[in-house]
Protein backbone atom coordinates (compact mmCIF):
# COMPACT_ATOMS: atom_id res chain seq x y z
CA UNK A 1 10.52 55.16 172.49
CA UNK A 2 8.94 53.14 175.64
CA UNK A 3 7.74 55.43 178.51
CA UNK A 4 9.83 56.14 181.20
CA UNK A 5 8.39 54.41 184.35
CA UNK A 6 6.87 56.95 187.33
CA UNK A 7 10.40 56.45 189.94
CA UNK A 8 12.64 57.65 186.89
CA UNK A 9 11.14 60.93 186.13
CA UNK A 10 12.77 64.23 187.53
CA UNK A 11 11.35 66.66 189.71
CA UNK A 12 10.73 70.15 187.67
CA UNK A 13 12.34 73.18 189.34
CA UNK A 14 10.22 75.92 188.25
CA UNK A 15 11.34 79.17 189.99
CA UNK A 16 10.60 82.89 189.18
CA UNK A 17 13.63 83.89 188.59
CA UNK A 18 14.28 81.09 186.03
CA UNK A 19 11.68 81.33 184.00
CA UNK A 20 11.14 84.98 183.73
CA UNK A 21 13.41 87.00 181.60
CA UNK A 22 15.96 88.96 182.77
CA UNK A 23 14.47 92.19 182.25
CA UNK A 24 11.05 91.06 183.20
CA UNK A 25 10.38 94.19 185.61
CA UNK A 26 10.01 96.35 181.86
CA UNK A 27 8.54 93.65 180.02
CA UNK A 28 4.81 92.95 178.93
CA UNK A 29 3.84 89.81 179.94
CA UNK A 30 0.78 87.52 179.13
CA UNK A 31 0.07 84.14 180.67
CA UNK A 32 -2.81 81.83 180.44
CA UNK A 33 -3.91 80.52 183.64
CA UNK A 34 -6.28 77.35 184.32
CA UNK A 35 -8.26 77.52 186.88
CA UNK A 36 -10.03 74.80 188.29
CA UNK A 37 -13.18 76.68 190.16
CA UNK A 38 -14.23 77.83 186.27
CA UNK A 39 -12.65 74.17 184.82
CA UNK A 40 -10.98 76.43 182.16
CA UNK A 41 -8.75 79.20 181.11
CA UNK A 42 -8.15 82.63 181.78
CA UNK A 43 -5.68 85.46 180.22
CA UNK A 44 -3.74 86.87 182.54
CA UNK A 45 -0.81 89.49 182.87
CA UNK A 46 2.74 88.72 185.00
CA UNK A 47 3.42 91.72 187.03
CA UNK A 48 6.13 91.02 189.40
CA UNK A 49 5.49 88.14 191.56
CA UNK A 50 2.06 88.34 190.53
CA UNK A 51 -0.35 86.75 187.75
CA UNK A 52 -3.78 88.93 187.35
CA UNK A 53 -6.70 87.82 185.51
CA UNK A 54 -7.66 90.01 182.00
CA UNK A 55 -10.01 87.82 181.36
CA UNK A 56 -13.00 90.19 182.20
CA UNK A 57 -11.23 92.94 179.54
CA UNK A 58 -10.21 90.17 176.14
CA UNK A 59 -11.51 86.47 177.34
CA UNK A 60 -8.69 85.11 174.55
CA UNK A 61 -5.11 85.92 173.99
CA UNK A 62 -6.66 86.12 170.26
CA UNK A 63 -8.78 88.85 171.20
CA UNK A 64 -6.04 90.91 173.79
CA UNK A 65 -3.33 90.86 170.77
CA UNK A 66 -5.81 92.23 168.34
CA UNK A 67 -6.35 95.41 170.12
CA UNK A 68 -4.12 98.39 170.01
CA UNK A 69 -4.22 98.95 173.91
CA UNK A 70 -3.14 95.30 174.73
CA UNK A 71 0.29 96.76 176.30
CA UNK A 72 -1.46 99.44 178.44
CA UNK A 73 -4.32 96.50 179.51
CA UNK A 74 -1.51 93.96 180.05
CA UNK A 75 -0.06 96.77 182.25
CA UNK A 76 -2.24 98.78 184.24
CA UNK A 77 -5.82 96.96 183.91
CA UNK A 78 -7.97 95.96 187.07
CA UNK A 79 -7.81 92.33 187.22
CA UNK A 80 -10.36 90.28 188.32
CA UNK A 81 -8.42 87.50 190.76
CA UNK A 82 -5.13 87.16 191.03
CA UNK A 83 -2.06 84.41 191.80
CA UNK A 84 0.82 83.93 193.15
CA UNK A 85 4.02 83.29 190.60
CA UNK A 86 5.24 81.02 192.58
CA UNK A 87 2.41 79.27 193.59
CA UNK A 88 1.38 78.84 189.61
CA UNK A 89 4.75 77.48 188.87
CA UNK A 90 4.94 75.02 192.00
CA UNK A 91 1.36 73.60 190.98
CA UNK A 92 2.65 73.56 187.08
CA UNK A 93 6.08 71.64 187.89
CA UNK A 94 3.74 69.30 189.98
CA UNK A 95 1.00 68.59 187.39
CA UNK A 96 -1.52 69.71 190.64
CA UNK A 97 -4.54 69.81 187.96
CA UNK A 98 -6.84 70.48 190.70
CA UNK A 99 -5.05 73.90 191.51
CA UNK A 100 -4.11 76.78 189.49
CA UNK A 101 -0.94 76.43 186.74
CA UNK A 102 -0.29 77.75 183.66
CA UNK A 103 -1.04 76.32 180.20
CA UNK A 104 0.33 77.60 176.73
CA UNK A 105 -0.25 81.42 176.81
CA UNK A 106 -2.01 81.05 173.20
CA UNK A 107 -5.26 79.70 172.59
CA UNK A 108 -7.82 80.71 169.25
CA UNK A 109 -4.42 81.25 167.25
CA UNK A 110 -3.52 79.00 164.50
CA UNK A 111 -0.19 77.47 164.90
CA UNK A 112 2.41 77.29 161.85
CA UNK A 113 6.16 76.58 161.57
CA UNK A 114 8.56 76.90 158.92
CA UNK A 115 11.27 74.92 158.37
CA UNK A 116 14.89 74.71 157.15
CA UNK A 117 15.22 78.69 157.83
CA UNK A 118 18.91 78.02 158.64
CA UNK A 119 21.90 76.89 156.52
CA UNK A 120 22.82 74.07 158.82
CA UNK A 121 19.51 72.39 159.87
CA UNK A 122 18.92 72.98 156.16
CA UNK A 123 22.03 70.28 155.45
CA UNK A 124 20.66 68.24 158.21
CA UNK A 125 17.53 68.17 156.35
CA UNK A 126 19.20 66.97 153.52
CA UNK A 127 21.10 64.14 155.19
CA UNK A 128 18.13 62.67 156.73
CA UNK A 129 16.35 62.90 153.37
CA UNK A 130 19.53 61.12 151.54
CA UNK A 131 19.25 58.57 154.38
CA UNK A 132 16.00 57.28 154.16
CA UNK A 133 15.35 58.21 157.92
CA UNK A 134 17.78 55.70 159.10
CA UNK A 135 20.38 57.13 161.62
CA UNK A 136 22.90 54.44 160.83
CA UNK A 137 23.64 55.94 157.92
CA UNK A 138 23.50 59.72 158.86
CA UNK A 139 26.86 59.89 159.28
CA UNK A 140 28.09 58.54 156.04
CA UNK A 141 25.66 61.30 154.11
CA UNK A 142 26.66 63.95 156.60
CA UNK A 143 30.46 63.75 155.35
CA UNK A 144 29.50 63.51 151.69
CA UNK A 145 26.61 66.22 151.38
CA UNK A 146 28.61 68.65 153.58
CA UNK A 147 31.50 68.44 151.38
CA UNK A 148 29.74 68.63 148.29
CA UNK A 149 27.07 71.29 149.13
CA UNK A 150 27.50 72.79 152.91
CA UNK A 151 29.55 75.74 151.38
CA UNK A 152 27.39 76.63 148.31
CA UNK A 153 24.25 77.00 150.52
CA UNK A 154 26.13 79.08 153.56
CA UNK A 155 26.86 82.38 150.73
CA UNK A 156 23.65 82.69 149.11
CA UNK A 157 20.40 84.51 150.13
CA UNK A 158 17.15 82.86 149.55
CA UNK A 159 15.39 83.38 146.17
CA UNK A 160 18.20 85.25 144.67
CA UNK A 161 19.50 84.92 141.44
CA UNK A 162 22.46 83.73 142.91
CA UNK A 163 20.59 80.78 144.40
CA UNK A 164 19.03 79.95 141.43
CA UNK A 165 22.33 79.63 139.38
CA UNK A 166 23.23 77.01 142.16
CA UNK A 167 20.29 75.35 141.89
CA UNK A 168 20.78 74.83 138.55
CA UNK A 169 24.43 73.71 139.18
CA UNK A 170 23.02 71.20 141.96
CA UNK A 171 20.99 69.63 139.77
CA UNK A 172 22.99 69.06 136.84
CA UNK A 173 25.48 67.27 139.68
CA UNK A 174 22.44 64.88 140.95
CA UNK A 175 22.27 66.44 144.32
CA UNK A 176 18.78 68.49 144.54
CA UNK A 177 16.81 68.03 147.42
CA UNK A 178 13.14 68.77 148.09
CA UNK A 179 14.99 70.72 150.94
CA UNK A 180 17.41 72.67 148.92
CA UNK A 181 14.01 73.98 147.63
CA UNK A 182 12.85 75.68 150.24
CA UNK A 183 15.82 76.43 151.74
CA UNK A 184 17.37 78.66 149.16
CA UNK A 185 14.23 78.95 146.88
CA UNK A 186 11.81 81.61 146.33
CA UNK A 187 8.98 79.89 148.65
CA UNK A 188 9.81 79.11 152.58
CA UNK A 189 8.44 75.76 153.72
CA UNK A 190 5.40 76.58 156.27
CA UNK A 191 3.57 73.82 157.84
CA UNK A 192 0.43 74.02 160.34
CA UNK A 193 2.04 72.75 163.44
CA UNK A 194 -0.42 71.67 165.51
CA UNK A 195 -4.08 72.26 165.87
CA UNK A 196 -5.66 75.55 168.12
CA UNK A 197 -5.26 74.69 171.31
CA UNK A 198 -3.57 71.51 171.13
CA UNK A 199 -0.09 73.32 172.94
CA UNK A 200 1.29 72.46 176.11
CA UNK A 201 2.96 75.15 178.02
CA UNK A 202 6.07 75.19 180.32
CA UNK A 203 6.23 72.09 183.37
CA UNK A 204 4.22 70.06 181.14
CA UNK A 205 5.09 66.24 179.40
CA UNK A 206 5.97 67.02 175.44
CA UNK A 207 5.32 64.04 173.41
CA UNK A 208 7.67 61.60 171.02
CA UNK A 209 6.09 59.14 168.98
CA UNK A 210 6.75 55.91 170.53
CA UNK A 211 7.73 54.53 167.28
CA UNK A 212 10.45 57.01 166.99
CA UNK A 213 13.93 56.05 167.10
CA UNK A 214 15.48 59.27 165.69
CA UNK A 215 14.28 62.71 167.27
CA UNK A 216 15.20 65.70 168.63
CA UNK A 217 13.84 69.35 170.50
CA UNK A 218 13.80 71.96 168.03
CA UNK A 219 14.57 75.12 170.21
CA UNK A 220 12.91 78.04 168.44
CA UNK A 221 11.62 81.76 168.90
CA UNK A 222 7.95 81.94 168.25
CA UNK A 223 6.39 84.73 167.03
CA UNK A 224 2.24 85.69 168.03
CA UNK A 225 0.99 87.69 164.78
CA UNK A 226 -2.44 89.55 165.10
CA UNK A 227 -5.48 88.83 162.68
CA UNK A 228 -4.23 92.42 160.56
CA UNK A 229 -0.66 90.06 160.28
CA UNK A 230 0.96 92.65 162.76
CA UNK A 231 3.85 91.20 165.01
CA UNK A 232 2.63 91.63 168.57
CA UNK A 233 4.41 89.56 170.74
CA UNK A 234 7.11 86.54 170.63
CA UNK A 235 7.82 83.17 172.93
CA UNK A 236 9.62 80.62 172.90
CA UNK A 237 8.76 76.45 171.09
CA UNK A 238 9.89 73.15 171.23
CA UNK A 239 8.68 71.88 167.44
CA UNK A 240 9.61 68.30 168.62
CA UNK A 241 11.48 67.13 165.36
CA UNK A 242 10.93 63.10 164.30
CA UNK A 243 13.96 62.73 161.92
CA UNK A 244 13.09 58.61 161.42
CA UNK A 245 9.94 59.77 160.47
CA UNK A 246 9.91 62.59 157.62
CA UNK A 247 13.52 61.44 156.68
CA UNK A 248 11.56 58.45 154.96
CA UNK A 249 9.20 60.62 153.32
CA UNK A 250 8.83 64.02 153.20
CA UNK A 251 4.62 63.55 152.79
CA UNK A 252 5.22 62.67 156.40
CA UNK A 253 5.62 65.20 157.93
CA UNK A 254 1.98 65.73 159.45
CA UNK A 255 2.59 62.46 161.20
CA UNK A 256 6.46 63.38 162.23
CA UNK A 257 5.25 67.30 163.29
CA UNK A 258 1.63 66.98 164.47
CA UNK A 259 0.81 64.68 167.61
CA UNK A 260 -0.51 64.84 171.34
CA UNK A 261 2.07 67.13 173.00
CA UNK A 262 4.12 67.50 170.36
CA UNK A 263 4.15 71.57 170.74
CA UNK A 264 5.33 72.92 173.48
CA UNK A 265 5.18 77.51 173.79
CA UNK A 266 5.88 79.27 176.90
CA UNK A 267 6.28 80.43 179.53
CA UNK A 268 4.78 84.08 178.18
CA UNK A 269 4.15 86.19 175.60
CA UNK A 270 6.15 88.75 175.53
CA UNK A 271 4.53 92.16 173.85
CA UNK A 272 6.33 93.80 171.29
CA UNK A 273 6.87 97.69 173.10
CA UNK A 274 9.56 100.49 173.10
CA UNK A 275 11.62 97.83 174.73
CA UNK A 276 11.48 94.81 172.83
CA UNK A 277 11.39 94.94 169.05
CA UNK A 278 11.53 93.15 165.91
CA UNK A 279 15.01 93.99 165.91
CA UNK A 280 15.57 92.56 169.38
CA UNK A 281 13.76 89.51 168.15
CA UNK A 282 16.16 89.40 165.22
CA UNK A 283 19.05 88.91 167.42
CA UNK A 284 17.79 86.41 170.18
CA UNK A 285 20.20 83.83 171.44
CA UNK A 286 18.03 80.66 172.33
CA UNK A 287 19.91 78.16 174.17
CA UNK A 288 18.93 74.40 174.66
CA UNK A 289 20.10 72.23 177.46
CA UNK A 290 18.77 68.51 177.76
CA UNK A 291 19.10 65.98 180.92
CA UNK A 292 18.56 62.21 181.11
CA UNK A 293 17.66 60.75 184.26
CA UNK A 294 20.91 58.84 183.29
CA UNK A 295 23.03 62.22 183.95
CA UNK A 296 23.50 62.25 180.17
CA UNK A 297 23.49 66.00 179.52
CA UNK A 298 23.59 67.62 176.09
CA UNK A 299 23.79 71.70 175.40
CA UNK A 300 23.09 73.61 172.21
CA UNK A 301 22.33 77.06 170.83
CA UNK A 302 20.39 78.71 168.07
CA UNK A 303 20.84 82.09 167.08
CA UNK A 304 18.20 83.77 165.13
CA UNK A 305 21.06 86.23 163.43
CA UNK A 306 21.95 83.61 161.38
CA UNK A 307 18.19 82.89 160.23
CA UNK A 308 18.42 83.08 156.02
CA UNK A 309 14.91 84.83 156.01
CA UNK A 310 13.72 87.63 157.82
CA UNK A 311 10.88 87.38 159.94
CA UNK A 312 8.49 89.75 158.30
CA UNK A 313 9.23 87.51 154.91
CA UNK A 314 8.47 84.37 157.09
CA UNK A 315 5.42 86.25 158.64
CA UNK A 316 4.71 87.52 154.60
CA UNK A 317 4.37 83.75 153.38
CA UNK A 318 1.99 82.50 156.39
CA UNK A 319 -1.07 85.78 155.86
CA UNK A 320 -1.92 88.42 153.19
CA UNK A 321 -3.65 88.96 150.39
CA UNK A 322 -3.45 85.44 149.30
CA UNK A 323 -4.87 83.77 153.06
CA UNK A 324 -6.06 85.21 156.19
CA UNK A 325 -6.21 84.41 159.85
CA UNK A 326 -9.21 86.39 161.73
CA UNK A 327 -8.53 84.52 164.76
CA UNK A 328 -4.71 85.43 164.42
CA UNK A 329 -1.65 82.76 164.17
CA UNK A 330 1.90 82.27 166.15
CA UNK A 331 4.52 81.44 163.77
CA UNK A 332 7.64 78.71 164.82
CA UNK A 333 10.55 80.68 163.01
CA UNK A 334 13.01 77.97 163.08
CA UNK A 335 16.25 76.65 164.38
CA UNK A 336 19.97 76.62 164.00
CA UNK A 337 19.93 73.87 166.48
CA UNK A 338 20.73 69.84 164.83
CA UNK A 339 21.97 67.56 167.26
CA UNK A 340 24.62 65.30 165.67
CA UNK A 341 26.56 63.55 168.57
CA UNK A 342 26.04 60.35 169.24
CA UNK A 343 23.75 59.20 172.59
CA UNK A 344 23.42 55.55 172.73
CA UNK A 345 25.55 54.49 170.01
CA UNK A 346 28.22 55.07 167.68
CA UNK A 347 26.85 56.76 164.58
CA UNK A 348 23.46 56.61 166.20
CA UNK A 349 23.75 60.25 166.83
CA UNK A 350 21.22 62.15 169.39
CA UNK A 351 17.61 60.95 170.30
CA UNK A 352 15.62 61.67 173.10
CA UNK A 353 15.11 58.78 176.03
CA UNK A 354 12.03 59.22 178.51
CA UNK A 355 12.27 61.43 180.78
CA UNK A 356 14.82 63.95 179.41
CA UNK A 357 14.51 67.39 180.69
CA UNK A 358 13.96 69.84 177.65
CA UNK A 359 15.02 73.65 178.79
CA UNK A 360 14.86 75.68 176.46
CA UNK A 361 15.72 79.59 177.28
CA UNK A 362 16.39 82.81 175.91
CA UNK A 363 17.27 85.93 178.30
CA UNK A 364 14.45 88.37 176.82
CA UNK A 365 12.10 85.51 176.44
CA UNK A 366 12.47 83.24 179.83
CA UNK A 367 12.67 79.74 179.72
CA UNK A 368 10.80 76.79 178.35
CA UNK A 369 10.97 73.36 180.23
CA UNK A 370 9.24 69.93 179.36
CA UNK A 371 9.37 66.74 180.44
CA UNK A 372 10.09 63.70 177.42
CA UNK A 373 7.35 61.49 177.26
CA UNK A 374 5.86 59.45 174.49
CA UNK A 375 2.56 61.06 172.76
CA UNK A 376 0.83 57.84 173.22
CA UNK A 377 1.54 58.34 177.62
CA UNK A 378 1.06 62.28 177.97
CA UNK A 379 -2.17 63.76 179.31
CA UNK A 380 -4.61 63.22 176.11
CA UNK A 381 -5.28 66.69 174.66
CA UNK A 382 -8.89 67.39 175.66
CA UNK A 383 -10.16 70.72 175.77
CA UNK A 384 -11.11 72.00 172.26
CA UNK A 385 -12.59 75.41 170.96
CA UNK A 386 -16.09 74.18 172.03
CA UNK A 387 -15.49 73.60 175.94
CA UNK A 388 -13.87 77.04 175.58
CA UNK A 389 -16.22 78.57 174.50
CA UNK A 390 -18.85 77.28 176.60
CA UNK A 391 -16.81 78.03 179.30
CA UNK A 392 -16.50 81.45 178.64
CA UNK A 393 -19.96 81.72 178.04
CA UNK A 394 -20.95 80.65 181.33
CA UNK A 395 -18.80 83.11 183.18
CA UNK A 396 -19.85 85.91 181.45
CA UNK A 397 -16.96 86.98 179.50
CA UNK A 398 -18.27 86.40 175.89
């Protein structure tokens, strides 16, 4: 994918009202904030139309979700400075680096993703498996594998006996798949993502692999677990999805998941309270809407009631007795989302050209918007755990 020369981007729209959720004036809500006087980061809580700094009271997000008064901190703390909203989203949508914007609102956490959680980006899977990462012939396998298995796969739960009967059945008919696995087997497929810090946060570039001629947004809910495994809070991701890529192999996947912006979360955490629940999160509605600069527009949904696996089991295979995460992790969940219409040509099917306009929104959760780039052109990923730290150190806060 070439980049998209300067006079074709599009000017980001970041207002408020937009990107907060709905009910924003009950929810808990924690932002990261840079700011350029300290050259790095600070946690900070939304409260209204204004962003405060915490930074003085948990100097991570890491820290803040670990302790049991985060919601009464993220509500009622002293701050130390604080922003304007507006002002953080105008500078964001602008990619003003010398003034305040917002960045990723997670930071020591380590970030996972499972995979093929749903019955139809589990087939999808499949497809680009059968062929060979090549979208030409997508829609020849498409017709045959949803015939032959689509059904079978839609009326069984995950790990069941019932699943492995039809497993069984699969493979005596020659149609297993190293998908099929993990999408109706005992074991989920949970990847690291991308390294700490490496997200990018709402307004910002997410990258493509300019070698990519197959790809996709994956528009998922994003849970932030604590360093005890406790569900704290949820966002929103973009797990940018290189189909050419880990369709030829699926030992490629580190090179289709993990690359300069290639992991987008935002806008905000939202903390788990007497408002917003793991049921609530159970039952999100994540929509997707993509523009080209050409006017090309595409919509999709994803809703996480038709996940196959709960969260807590998803959350269950990622940290217990058998690995732990003292720093905390935030967990990509998945997506019913698999674009299949074609874009540039017939039986092509979808793929992103530069410059697309990513939003990705949910009415508890806000919205998510990026910018299409390739990896190789976005801002290189530069700030690491050690200028954190010694950044946090020098102000005082560690």
């Amino acid at each position: 994918m070439p980049p998209a020369p300067q006079a074709d981007r599009q000017p980001l729209a970041l207002e408020p009202e937009a990107v907060l959720p709905q009910d924003a004036a009950r929810a808990a809500l924690i932002a990261r904030v840079h700011e350029p006087e300290w050259d790095g980061p600070c946690v900070a809580a939304v409260r209204g139309d204004e962003v405060v700094d915490l930074t003085a009271h948990a100097p991570t997000v890491s820290e803040l979700l670990d302790r049991d008064d985060a919601e009464a901190l993220v509500r009622e703390a002293p701050g130390g400075r604080s922003w304007r909203l507006d002002d953080l989203l105008r500078a964001t949508a602008e990619a003003r680096r010398d003034a305040p914007h917002l960045l990723a609102p997670v930071d020591l956490q380590v970030i996972k993703a499972a995979g093929v959680t749903f019955a139809r980006s589990l087939l999808e899977r499949v497809i680009e498996e059968s062929a060979g990462g090549d979208p030409a012939r997508a829609a020849q396998s498409r017709e045959r594998i949803g015939q032959l298995v689509g059904g079978a796969v839609d009326r069984v739960r995950p790990g069941s006996p019932e699943a492995a009967v039809l497993k069984e059945a699969l493979i005596a008919e020659g149609l297993w798949s190293q998908y099929l696995e993990v999408g109706i087997g005992p074991d989920p497929e949970v990847f690291t993502k991308a390294p700490v810090l490496s997200a990018v946060g709402t307004g910002a570039d997410i990258g493509v692999l300019a070698a990519s001629v197959w790809n996709n947004p994956e528009p998922e809910a994003v849970l932030a677990v604590d360093s005890r495994g406790r569900v704290r809070a949820a966002t929103l991701g973009n797990d940018v999805n290189l189909r050419d890529i880990e369709g030829r192999s699926a030992l490629l996947l580190p090179r289709a998941k993990d690359n300069n912006a290639s992991c987008a979360i935002g806008p905000f955490l939202r903390l788990l309270d007497d408002g917003f629940g793991l049921d609530d999160i159970r039952t999100l509605d994540i929509d997707l809407r993509v523009e080209g600069t050409d006017g090309y527009v595409l919509r999709g949904s994803s809703s996480m009631r038709e996940i196959s696996r709960d969260v807590l089991d998803l959350v269950g295979a990622v940290h217990g007795d058998h690995h732990q995460h003292p720093d905390g992790f935030v967990l990509f969940t998945g997506t019913l989302f698999a674009p299949t219409e074609d874009r540039h040509a017939p039986g092509a099917g979808f793929t992103h050209s530069p410059g697309d306009v990513v939003h990705i929104s949910s009415p508890r959760l806000g919205s998510l918007v990026n910018t299409v780039t390739t990896s190789e052109q976005a801002p290189p990923w530069t700030f690491g755990v050690r200028a954190l730290m010694t950044g946090l150190a020098a102000r005082g806060v560690l």
